[in-house]
Protein backbone atom coordinates (compact mmCIF):
# COMPACT_ATOMS: atom_id res chain seq x y z
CA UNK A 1 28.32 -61.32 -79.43
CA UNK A 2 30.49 -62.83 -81.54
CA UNK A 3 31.11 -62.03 -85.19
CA UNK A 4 30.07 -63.27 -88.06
CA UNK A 5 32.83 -65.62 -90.00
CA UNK A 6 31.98 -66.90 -94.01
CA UNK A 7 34.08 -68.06 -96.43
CA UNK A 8 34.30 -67.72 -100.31
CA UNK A 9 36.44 -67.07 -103.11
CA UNK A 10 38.00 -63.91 -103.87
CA UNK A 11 36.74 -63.02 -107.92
CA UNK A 12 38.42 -59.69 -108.12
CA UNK A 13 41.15 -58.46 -106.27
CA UNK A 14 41.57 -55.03 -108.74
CA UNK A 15 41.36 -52.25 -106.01
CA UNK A 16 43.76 -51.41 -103.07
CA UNK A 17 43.64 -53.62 -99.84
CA UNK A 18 40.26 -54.72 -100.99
CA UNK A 19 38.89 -57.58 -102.38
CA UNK A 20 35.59 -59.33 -103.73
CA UNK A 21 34.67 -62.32 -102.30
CA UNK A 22 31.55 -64.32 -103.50
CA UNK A 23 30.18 -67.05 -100.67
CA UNK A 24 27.45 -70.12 -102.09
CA UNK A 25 25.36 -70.76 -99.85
CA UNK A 26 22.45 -73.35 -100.39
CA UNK A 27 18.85 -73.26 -98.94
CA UNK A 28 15.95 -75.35 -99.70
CA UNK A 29 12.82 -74.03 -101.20
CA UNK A 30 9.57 -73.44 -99.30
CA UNK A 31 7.14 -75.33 -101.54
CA UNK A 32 9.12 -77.31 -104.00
CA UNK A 33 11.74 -78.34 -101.26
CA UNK A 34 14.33 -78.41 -104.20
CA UNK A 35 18.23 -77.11 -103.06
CA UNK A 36 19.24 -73.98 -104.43
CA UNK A 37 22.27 -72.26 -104.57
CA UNK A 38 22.78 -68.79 -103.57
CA UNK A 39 25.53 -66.39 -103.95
CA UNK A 40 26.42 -62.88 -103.04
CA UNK A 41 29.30 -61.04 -103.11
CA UNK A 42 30.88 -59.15 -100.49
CA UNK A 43 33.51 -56.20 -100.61
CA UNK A 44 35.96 -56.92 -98.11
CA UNK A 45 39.73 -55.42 -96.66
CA UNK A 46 42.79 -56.92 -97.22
CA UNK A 47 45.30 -55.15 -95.28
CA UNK A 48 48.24 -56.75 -97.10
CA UNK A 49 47.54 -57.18 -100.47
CA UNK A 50 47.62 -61.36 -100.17
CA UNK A 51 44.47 -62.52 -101.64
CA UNK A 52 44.50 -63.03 -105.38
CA UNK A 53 41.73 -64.22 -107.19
CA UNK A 54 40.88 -67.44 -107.36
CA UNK A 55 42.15 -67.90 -103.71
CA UNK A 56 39.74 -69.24 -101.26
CA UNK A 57 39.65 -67.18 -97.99
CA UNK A 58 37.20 -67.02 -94.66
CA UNK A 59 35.82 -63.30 -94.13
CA UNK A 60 34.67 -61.53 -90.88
CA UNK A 61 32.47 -59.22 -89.95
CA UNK A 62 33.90 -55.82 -88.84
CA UNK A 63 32.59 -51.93 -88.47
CA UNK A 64 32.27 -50.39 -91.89
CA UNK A 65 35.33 -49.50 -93.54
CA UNK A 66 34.04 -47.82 -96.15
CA UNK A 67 30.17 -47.31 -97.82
CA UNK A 68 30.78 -50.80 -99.15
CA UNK A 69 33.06 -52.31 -96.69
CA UNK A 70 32.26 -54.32 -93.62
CA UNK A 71 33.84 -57.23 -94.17
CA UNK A 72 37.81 -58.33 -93.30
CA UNK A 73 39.75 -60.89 -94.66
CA UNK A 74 41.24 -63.51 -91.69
CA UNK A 75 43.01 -65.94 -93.71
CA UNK A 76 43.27 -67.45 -97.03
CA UNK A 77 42.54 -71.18 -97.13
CA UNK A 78 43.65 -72.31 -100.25
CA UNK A 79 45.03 -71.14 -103.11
């Protein structure tokens, strides 16, 4: 099965081979069939240190790294 891939931009990058990434997603609502935007925030490992904040980057899903962690940073898009 293959893994899950999203991509976001990194609002804190304050802890240790770790960022936080927040992803918008949009869905449409069930009565009023208005688009809404979503986000969430995910916790996820970066092994070198190369995602700053503000950077955009694509995330995958991995096995938990930590109680928060289960997310891995693949590449950063843009900067």
């Amino acid at each position: 099965m293959p893994r899950r891939r999203m991509s976001g931009q990194v609002v804190s990058d304050k802890m240790d081979k770790t960022v936080v990434v927040q992803v918008v997603s949009t869905k449409r609502h069930a009565v009023y069939n208005k688009i809404l935007r979503t986000t969430k925030k995910y916790v996820a490992h970066d092994e070198e240190n190369a995602a700053h904040e503000g950077d955009w980057v694509t995330i995958e899903e991995s096995r938990p790294l930590s109680r928060r962690k289960r997310w891995r940073v693949i590449e950063i898009t843009g900067r």
